[in-house]
C-alpha atoms as a PDB file:
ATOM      1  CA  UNK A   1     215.323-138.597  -8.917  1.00  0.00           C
ATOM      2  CA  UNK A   2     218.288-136.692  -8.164  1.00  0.00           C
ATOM      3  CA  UNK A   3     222.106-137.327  -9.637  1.00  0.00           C
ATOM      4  CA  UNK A   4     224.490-138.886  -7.832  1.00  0.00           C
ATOM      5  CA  UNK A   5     226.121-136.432  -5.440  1.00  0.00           C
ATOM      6  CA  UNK A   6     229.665-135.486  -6.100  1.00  0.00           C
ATOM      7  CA  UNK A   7     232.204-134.148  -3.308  1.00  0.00           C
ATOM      8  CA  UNK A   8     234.114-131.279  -4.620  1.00  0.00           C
ATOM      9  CA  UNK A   9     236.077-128.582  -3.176  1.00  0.00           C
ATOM     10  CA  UNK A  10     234.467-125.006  -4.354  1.00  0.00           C
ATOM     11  CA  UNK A  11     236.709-121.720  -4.834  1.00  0.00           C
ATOM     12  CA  UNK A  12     235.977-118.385  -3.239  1.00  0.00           C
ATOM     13  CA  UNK A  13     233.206-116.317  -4.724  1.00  0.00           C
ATOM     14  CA  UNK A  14     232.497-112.765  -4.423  1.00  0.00           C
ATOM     15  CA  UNK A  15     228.546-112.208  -4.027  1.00  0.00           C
ATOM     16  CA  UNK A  16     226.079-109.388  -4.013  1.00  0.00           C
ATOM     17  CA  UNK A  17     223.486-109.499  -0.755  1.00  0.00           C
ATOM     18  CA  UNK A  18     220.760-108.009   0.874  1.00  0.00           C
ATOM     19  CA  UNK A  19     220.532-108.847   4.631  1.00  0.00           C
ATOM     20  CA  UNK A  20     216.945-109.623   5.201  1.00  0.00           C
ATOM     21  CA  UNK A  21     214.972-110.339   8.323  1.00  0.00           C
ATOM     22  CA  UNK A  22     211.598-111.004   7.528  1.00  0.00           C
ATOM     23  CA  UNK A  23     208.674-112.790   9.319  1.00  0.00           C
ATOM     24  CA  UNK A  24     207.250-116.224   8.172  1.00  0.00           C
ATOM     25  CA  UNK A  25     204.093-114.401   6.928  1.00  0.00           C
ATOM     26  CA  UNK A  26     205.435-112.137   4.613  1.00  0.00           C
ATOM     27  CA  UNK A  27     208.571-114.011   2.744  1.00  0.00           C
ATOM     28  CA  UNK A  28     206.277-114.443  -0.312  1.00  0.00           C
ATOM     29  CA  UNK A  29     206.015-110.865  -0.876  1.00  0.00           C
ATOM     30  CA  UNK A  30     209.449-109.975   0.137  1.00  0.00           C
ATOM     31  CA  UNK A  31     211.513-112.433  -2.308  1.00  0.00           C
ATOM     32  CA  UNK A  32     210.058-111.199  -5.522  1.00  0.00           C
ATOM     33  CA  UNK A  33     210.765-107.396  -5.170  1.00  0.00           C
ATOM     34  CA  UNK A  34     214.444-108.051  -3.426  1.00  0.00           C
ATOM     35  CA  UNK A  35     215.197-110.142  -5.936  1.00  0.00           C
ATOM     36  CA  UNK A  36     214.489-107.330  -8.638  1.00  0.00           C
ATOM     37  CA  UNK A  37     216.222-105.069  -6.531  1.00  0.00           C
ATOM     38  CA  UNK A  38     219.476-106.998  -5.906  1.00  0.00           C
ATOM     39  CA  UNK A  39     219.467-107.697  -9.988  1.00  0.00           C
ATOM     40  CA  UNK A  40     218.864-104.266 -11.228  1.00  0.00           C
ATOM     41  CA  UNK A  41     221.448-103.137  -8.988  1.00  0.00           C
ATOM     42  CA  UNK A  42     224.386-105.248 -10.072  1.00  0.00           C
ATOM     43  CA  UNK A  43     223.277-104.356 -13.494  1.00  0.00           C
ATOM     44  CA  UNK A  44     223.426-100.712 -12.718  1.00  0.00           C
ATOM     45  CA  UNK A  45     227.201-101.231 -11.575  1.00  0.00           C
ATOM     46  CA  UNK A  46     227.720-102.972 -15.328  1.00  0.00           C
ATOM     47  CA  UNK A  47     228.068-106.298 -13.700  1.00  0.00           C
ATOM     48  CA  UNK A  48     226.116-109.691 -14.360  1.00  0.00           C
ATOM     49  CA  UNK A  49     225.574-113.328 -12.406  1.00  0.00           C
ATOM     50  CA  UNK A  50     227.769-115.618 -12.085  1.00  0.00           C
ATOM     51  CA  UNK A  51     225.490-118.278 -11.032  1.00  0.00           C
ATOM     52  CA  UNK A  52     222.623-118.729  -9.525  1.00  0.00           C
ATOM     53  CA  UNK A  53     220.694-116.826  -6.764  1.00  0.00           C
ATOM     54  CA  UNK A  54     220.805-118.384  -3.480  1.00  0.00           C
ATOM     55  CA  UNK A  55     219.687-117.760   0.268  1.00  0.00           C
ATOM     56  CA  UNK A  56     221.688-118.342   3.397  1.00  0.00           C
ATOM     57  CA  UNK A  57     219.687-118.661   6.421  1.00  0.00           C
ATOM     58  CA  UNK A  58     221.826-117.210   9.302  1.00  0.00           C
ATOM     59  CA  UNK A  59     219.925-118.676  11.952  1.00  0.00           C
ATOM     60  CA  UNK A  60     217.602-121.706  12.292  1.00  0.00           C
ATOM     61  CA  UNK A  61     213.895-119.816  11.296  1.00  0.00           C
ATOM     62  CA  UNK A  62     211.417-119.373  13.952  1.00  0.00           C
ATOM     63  CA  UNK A  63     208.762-116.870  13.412  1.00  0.00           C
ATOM     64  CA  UNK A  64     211.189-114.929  11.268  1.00  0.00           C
ATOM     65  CA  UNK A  65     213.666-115.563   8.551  1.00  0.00           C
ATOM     66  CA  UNK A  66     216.772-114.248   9.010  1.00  0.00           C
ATOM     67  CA  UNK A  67     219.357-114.625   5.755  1.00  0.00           C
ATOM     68  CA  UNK A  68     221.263-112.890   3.081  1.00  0.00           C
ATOM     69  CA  UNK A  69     219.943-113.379  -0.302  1.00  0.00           C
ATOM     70  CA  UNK A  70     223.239-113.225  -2.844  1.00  0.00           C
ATOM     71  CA  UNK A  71     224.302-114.031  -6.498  1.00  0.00           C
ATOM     72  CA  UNK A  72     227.582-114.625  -6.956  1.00  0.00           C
ATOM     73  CA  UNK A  73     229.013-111.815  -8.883  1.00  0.00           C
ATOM     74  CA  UNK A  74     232.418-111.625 -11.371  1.00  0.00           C
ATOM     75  CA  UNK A  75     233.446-108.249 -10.026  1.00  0.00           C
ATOM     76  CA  UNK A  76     233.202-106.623  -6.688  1.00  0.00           C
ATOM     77  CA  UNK A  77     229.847-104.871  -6.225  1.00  0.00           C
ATOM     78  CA  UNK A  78     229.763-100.929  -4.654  1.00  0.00           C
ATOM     79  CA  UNK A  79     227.546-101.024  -1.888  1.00  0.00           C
ATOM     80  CA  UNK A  80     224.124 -99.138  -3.418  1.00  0.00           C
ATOM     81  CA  UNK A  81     220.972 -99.271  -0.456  1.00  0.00           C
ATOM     82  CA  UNK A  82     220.673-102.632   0.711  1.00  0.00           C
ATOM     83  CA  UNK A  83     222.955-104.111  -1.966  1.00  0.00           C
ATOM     84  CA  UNK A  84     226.456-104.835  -0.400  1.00  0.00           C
ATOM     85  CA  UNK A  85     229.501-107.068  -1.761  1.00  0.00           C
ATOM     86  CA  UNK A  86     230.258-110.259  -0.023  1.00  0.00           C
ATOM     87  CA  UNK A  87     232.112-113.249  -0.196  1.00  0.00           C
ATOM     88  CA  UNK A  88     231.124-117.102  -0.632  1.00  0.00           C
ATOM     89  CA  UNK A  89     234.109-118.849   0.830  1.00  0.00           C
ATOM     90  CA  UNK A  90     235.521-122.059  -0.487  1.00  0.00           C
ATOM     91  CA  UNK A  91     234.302-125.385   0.923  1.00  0.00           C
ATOM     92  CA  UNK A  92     234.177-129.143   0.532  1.00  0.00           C
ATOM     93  CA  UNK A  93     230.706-129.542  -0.791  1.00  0.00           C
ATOM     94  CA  UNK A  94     228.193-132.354  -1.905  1.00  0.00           C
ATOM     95  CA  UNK A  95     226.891-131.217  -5.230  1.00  0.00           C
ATOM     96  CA  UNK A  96     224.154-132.623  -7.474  1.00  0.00           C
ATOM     97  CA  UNK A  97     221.350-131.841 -10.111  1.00  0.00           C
ATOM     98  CA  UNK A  98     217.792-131.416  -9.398  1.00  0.00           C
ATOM     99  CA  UNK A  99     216.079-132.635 -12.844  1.00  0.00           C
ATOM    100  CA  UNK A 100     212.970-129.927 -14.169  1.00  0.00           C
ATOM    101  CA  UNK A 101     211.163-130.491 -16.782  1.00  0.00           C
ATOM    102  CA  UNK A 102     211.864-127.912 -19.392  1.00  0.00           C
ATOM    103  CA  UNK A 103     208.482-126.588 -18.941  1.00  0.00           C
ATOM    104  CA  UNK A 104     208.843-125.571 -15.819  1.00  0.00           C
ATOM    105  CA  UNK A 105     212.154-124.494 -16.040  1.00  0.00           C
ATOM    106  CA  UNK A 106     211.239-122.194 -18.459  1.00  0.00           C
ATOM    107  CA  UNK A 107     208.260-120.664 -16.771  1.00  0.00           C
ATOM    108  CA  UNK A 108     210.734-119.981 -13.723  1.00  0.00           C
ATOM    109  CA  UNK A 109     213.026-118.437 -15.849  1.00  0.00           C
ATOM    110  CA  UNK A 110     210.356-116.193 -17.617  1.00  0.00           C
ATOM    111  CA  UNK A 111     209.260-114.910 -14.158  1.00  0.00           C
ATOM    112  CA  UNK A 112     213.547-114.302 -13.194  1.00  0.00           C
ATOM    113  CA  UNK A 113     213.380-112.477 -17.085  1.00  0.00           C
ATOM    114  CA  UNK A 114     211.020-109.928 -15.906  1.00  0.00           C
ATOM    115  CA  UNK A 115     212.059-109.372 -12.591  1.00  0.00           C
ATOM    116  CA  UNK A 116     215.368-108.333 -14.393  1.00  0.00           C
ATOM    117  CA  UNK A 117     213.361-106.006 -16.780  1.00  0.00           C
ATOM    118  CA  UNK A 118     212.115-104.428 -13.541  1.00  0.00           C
ATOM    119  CA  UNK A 119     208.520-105.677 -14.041  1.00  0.00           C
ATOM    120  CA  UNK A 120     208.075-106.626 -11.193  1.00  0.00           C
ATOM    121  CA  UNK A 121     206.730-110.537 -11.775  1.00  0.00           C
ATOM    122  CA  UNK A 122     204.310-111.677  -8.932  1.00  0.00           C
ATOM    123  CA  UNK A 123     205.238-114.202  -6.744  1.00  0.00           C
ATOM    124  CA  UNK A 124     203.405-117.612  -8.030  1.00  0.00           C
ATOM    125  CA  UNK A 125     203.138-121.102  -6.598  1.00  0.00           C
ATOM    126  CA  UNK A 126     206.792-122.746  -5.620  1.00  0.00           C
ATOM    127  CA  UNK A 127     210.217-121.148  -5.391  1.00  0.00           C
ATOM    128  CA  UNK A 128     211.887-118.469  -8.175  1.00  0.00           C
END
């Protein structure tokens, strides 16, 4: 069961992206290794997260996916291969928690762990 939503107004937000275009067939083995790639570089440039990784879907998908995958950042990223800065603009927003068990949230966050170490963690069964 979710929270209760709560309306609130969210501040600009610089982000790191990758543009990505990518057919329906082949997100599951795209997401892991651009994921790696957009954390390793931010690291390179000395900067960390500032939240969570997200996906914004440009267009409605059809037989492709067409979105930017960002993490907001604290400091402006350099543009390094497909890494670019961008910017999350402020918004009125309906915000609430999706409860995890810890288990799970912990496995998730074991396979984000060694994507960050460059490892290059497989894609498994539900969402990063």
């Amino acid at each position: 069961m979710l929270d209760t939503p709560q309306i609130t107004l969210t501040t600009t937000q610089a982000t790191a992206i990758i543009h990505l275009v990518v057919p329906r067939e082949e997100i599951q083995n795209v997401m892991g290794p651009s994921i790696g790639e957009l954390m390793a570089t931010i690291a390179a440039q000395g900067t960390a997260p500032a939240g969570p990784i997200f996906t914004h879907h440009l267009r409605r998908p059809t037989d492709t996916f067409d979105f930017e995958l960002s993490v907001p950042v604290n400091a402006q990223v350099v543009p390094a291969g497909r890494v670019k800065p961008g910017e999350w603009p402020a918004m009125k927003v309906a915000r609430t928690v999706l409860p995890r068990t810890l288990r799970r949230t912990r496995r998730r966050l074991g396979r984000v762990d060694r994507l960050d170490r460059g490892e290059g963690a497989q894609a498994g069964p539900g969402p990063i």
